[in-house]
PDB file of N, CA and C in Angstrom:
ATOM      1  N   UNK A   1       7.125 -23.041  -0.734  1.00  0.00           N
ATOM      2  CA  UNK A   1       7.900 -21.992  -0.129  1.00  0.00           C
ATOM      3  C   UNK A   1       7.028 -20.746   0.001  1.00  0.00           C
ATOM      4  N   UNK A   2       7.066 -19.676   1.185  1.00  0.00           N
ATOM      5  CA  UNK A   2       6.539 -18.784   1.621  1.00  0.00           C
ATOM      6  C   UNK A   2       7.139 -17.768   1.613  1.00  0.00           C
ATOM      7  N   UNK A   3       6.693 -16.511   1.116  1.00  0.00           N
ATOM      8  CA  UNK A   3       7.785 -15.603   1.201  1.00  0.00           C
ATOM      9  C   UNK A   3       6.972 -14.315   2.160  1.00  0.00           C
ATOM     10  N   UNK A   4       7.164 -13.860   2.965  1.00  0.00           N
ATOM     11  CA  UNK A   4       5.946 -12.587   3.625  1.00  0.00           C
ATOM     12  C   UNK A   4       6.823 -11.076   3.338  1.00  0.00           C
ATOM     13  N   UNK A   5       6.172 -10.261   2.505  1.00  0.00           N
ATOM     14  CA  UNK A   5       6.952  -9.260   2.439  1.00  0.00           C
ATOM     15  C   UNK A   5       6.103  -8.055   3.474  1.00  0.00           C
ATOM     16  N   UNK A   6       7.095  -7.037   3.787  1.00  0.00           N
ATOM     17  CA  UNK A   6       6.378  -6.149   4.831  1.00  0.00           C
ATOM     18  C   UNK A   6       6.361  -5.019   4.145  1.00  0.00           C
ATOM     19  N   UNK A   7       5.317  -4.109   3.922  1.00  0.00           N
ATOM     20  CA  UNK A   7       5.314  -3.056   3.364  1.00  0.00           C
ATOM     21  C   UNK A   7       5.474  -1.678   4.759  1.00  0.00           C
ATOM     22  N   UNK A   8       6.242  -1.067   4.444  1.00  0.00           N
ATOM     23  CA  UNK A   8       6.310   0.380   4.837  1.00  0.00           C
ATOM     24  C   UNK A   8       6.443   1.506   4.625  1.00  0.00           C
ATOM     25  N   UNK A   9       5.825   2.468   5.163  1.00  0.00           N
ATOM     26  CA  UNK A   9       5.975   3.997   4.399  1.00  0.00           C
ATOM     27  C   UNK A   9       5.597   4.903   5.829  1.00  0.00           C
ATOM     28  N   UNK A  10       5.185   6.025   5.083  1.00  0.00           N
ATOM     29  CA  UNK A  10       4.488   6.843   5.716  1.00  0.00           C
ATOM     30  C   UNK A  10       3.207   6.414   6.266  1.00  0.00           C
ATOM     31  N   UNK A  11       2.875   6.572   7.718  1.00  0.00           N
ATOM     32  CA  UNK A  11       1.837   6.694   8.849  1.00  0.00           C
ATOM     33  C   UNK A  11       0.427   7.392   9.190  1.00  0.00           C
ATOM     34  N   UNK A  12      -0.318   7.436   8.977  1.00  0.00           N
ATOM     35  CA  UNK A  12      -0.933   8.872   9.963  1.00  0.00           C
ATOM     36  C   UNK A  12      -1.870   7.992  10.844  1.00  0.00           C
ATOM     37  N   UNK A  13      -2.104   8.358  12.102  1.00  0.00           N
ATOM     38  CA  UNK A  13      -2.796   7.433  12.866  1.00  0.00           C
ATOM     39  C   UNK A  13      -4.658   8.203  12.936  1.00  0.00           C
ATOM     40  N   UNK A  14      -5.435   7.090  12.846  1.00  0.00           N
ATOM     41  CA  UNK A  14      -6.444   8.048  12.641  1.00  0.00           C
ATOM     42  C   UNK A  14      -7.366   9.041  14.076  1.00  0.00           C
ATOM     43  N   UNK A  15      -7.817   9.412  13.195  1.00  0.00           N
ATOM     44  CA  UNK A  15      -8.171  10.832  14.347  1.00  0.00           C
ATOM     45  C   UNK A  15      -9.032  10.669  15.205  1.00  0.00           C
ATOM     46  N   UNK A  16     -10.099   9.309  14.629  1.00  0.00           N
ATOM     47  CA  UNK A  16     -10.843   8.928  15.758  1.00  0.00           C
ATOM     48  C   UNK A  16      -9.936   7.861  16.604  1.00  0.00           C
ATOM     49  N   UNK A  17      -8.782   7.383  16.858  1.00  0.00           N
ATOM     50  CA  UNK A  17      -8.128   6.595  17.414  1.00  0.00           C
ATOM     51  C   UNK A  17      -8.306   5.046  16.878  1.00  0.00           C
ATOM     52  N   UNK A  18     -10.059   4.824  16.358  1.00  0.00           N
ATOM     53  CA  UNK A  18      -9.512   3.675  15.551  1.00  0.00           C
ATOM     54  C   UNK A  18     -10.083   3.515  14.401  1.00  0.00           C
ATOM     55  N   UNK A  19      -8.916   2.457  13.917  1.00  0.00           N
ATOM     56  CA  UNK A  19      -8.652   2.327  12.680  1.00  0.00           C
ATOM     57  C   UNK A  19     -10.237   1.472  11.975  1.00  0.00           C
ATOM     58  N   UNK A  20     -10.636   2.587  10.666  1.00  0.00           N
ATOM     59  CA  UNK A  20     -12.197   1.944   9.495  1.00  0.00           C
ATOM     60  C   UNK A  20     -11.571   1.417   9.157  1.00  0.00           C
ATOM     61  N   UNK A  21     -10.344   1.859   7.974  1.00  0.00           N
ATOM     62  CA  UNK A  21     -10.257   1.375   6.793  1.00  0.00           C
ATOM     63  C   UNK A  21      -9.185   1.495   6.475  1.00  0.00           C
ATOM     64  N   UNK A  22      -8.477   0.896   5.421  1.00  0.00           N
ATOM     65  CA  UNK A  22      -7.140   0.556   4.935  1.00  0.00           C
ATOM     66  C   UNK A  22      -6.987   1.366   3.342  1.00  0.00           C
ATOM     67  N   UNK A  23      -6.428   2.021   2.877  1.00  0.00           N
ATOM     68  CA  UNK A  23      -6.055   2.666   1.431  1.00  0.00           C
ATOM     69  C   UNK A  23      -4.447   2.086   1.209  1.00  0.00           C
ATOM     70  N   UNK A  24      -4.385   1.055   0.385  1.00  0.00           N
ATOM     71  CA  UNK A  24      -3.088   0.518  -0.115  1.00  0.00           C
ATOM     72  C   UNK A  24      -3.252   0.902  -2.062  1.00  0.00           C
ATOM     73  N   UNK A  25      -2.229   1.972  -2.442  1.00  0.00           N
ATOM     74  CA  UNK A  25      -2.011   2.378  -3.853  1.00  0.00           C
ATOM     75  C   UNK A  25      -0.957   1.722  -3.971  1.00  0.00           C
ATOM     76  N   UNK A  26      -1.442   1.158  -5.575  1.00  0.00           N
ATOM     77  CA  UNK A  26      -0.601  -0.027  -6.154  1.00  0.00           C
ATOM     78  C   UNK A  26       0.368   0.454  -7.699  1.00  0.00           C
ATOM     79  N   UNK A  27       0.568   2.439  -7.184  1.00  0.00           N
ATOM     80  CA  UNK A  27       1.776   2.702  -8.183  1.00  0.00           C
ATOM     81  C   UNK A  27       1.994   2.020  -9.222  1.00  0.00           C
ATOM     82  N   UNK A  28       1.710   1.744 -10.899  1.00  0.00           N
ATOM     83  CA  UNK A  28       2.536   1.462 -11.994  1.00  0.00           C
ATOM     84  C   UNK A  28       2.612  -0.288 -11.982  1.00  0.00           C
ATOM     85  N   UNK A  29       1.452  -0.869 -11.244  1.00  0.00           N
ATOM     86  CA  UNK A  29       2.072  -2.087 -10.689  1.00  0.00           C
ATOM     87  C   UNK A  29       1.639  -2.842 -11.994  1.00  0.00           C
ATOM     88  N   UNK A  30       2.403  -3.604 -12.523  1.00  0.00           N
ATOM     89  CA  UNK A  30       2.173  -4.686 -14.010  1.00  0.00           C
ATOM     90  C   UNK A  30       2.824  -3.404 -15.018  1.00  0.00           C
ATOM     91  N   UNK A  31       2.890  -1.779 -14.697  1.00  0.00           N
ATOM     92  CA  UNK A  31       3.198  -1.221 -16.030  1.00  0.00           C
ATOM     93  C   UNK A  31       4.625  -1.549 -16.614  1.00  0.00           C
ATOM     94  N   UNK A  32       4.833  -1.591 -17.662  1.00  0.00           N
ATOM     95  CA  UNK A  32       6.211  -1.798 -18.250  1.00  0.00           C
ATOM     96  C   UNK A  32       6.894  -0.496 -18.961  1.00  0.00           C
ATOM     97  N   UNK A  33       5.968   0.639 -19.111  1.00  0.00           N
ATOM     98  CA  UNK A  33       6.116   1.730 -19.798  1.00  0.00           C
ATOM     99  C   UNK A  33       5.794   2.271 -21.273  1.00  0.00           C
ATOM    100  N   UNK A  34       5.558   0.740 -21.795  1.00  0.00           N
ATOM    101  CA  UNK A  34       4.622   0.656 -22.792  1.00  0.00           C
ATOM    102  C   UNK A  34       3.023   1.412 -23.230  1.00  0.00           C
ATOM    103  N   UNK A  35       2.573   0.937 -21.875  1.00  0.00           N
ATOM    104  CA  UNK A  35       1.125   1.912 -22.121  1.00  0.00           C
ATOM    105  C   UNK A  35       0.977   2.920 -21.689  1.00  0.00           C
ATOM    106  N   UNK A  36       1.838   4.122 -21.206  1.00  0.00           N
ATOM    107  CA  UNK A  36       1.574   4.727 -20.635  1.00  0.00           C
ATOM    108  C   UNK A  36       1.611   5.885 -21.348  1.00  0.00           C
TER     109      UNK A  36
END
């Protein structure tokens, strides 16, 4: 089984018109609140 999730947020399109590079932040991801 396949599951495809779509991420969305906020945009900015880049200034040279095209797109280098990708920045995806992975927020708290595995934290449980334990280590923090």
């Amino acid at each position: 089984m396949s599951t495809d999730t779509l991420l969305s947020g906020p945009t900015v399109p880049a200034a040279s018109g095209t797109t280098k590079s990708v920045v995806i932040l992975l927020h708290g991801y595995g934290a449980d609140g334990n280590d923090l």
